[in-house]
C-alpha atoms as a PDB file:
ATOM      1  CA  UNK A   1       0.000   0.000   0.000  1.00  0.00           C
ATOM      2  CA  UNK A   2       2.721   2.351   0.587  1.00  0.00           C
ATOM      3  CA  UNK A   3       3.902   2.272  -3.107  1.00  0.00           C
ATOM      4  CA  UNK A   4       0.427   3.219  -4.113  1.00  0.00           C
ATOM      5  CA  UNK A   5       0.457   6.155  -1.456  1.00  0.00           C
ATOM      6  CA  UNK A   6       3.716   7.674  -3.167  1.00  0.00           C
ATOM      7  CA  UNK A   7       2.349   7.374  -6.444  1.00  0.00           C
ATOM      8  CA  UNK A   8      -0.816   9.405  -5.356  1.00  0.00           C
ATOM      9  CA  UNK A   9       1.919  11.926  -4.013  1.00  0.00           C
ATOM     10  CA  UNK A  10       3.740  11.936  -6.865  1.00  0.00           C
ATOM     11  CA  UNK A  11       0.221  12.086  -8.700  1.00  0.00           C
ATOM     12  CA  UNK A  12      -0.238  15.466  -6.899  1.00  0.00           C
ATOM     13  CA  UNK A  13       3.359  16.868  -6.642  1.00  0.00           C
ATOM     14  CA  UNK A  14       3.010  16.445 -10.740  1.00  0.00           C
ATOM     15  CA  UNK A  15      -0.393  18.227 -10.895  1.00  0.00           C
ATOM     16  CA  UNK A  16       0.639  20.343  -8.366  1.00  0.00           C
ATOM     17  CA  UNK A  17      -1.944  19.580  -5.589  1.00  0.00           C
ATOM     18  CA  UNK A  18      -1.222  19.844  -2.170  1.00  0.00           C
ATOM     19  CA  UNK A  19      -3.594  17.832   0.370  1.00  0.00           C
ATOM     20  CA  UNK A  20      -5.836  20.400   1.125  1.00  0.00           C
ATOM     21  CA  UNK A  21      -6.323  21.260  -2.630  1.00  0.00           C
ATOM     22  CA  UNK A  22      -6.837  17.741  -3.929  1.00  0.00           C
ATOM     23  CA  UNK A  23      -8.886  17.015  -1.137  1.00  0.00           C
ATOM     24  CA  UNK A  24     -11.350  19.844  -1.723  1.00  0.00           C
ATOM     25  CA  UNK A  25     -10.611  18.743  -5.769  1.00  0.00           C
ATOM     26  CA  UNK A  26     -12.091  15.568  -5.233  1.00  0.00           C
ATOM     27  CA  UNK A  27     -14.871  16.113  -2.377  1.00  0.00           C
ATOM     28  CA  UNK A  28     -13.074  14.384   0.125  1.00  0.00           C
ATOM     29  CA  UNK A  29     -12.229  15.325   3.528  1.00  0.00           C
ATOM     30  CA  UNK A  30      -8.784  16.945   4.098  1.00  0.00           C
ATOM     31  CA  UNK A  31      -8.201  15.063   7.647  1.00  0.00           C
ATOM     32  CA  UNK A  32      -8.507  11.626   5.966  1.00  0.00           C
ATOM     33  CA  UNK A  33      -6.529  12.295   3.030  1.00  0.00           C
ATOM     34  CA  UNK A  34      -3.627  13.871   5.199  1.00  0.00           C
ATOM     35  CA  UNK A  35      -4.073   9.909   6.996  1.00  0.00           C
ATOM     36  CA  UNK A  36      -3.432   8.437   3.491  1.00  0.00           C
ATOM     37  CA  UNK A  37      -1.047  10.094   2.488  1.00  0.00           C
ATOM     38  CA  UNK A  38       1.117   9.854   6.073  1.00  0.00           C
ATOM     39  CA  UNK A  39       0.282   5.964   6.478  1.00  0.00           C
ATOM     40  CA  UNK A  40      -2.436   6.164   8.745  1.00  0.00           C
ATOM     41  CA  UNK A  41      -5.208   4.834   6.763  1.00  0.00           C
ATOM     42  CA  UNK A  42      -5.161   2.482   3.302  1.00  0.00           C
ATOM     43  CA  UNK A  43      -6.105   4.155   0.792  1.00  0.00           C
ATOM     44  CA  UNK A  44      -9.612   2.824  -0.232  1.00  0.00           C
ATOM     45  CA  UNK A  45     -11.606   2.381  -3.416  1.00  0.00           C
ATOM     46  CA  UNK A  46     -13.789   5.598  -2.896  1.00  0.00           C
ATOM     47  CA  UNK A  47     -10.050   7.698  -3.044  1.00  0.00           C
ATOM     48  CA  UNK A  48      -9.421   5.669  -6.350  1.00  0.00           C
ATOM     49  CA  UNK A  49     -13.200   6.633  -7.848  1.00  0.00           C
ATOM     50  CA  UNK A  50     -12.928   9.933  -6.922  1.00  0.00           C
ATOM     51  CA  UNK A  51      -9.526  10.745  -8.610  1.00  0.00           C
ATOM     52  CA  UNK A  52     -10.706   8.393 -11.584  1.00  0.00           C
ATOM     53  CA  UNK A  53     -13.730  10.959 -11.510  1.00  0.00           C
ATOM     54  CA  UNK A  54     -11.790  14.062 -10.936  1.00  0.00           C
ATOM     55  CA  UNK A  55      -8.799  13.592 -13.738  1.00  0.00           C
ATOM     56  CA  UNK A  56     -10.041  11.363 -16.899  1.00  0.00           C
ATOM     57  CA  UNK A  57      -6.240  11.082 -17.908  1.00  0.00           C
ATOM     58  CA  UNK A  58      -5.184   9.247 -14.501  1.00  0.00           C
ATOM     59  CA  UNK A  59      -4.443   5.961 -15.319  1.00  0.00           C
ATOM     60  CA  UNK A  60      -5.731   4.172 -12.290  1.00  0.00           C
ATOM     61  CA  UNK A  61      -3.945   0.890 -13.206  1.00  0.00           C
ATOM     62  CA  UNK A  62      -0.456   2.645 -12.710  1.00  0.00           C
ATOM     63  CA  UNK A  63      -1.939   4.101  -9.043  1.00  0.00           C
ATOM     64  CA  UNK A  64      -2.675   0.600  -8.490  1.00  0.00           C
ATOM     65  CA  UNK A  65       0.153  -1.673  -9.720  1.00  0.00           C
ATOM     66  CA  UNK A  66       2.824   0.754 -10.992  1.00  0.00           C
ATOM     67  CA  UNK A  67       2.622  -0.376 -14.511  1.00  0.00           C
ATOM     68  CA  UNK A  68       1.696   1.910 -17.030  1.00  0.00           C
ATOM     69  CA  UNK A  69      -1.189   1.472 -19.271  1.00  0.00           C
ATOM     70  CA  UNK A  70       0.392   0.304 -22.790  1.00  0.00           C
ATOM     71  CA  UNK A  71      -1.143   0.958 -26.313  1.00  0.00           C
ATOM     72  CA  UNK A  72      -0.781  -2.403 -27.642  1.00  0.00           C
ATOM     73  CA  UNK A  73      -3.191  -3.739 -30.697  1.00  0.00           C
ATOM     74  CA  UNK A  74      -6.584  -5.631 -29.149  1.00  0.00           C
ATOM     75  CA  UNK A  75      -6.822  -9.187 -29.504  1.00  0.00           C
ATOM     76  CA  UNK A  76      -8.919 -10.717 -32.240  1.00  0.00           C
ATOM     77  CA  UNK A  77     -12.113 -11.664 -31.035  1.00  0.00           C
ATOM     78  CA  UNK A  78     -13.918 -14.856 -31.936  1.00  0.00           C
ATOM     79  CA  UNK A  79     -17.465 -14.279 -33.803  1.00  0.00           C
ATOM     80  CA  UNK A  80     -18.254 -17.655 -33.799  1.00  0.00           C
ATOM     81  CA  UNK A  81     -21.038 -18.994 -32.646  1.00  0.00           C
ATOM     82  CA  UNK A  82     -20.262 -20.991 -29.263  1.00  0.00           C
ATOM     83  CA  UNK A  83     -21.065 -24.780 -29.538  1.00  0.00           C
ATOM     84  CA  UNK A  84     -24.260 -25.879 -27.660  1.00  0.00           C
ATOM     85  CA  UNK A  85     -23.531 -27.917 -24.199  1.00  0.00           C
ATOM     86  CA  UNK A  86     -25.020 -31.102 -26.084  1.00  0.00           C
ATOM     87  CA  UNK A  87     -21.892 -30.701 -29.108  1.00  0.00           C
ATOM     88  CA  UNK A  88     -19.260 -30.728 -26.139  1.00  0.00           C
ATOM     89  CA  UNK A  89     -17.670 -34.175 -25.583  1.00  0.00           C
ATOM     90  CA  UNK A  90     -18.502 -34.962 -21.218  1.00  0.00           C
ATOM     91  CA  UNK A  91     -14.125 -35.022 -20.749  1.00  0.00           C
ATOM     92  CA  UNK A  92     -14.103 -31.003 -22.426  1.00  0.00           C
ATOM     93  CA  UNK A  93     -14.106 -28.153 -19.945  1.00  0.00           C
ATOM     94  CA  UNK A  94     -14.409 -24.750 -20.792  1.00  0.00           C
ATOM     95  CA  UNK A  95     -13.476 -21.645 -19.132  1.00  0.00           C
ATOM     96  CA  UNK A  96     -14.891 -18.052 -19.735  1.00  0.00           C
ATOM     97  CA  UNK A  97     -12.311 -14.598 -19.085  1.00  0.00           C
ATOM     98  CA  UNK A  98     -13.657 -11.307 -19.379  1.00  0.00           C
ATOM     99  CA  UNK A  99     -11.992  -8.008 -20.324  1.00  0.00           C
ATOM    100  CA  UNK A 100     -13.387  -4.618 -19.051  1.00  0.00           C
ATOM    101  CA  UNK A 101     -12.237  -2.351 -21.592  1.00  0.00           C
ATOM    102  CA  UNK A 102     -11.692   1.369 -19.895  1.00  0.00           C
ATOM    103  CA  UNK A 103     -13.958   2.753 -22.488  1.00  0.00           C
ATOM    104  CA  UNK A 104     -16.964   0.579 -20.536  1.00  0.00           C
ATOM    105  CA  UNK A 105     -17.329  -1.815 -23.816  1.00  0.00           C
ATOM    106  CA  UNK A 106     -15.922  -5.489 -22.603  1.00  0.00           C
ATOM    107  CA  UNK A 107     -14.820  -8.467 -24.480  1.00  0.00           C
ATOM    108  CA  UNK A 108     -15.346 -12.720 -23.520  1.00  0.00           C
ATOM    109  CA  UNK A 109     -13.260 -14.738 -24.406  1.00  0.00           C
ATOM    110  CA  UNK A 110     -13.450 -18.562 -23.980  1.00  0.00           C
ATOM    111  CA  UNK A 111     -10.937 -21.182 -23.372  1.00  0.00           C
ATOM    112  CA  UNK A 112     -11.423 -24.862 -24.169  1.00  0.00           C
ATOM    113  CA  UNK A 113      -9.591 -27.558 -22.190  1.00  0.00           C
END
């Protein structure tokens, strides 16, 4: 948690926010930001909404992991049409992953075992 606290410092030393300014930014509270920021408290998912909310160009993922959001082609999608249950042989499996996209659209993808 502490490496996502210094990247919401360096978030605001970069924007140039101070606590008090961010905090009114964002409609938080100063007190409890100034107990993020110094350790006190975790920061929580209503901090991450709100800055999502406040700045559109965040990337949240790079708060969150320190990896930067990369611009990399989307995978191809499959259009086919998924076999019924009844064309599955009993010993297949099948598992289901799906993508959020950040523009709100999501993708499925299925994996066959």
């Amino acid at each position: 948690m502490e490496d996502v606290v210094r990247r919401i410092q360096e978030y605001m030393d970069q924007s140039g926010h101070n606590a008090t300014s961010l905090a009114k930014a964002i409609g938080m509270n100063r007190p409890t930001l100034v107990h993020i920021l110094n350790g006190r408290n975790k920061p929580n998912l209503q901090l991450l909404q709100q800055l999502a909310l406040f700045d559109t160009s965040l990337d949240i993922r790079y708060l969150l992991t320190g990896d930067r959001l990369t611009k990399e082609p989307p995978l191809e999608v499959n259009t086919e049409r998924p076999p019924t249950p009844s064309e599955h042989p009993a010993t297949k499996s099948s598992e289901k992953l799906l993508v959020l996209n950040p523009n709100g659209t999501w993708n499925t993808y299925t994996k066959e075992a």
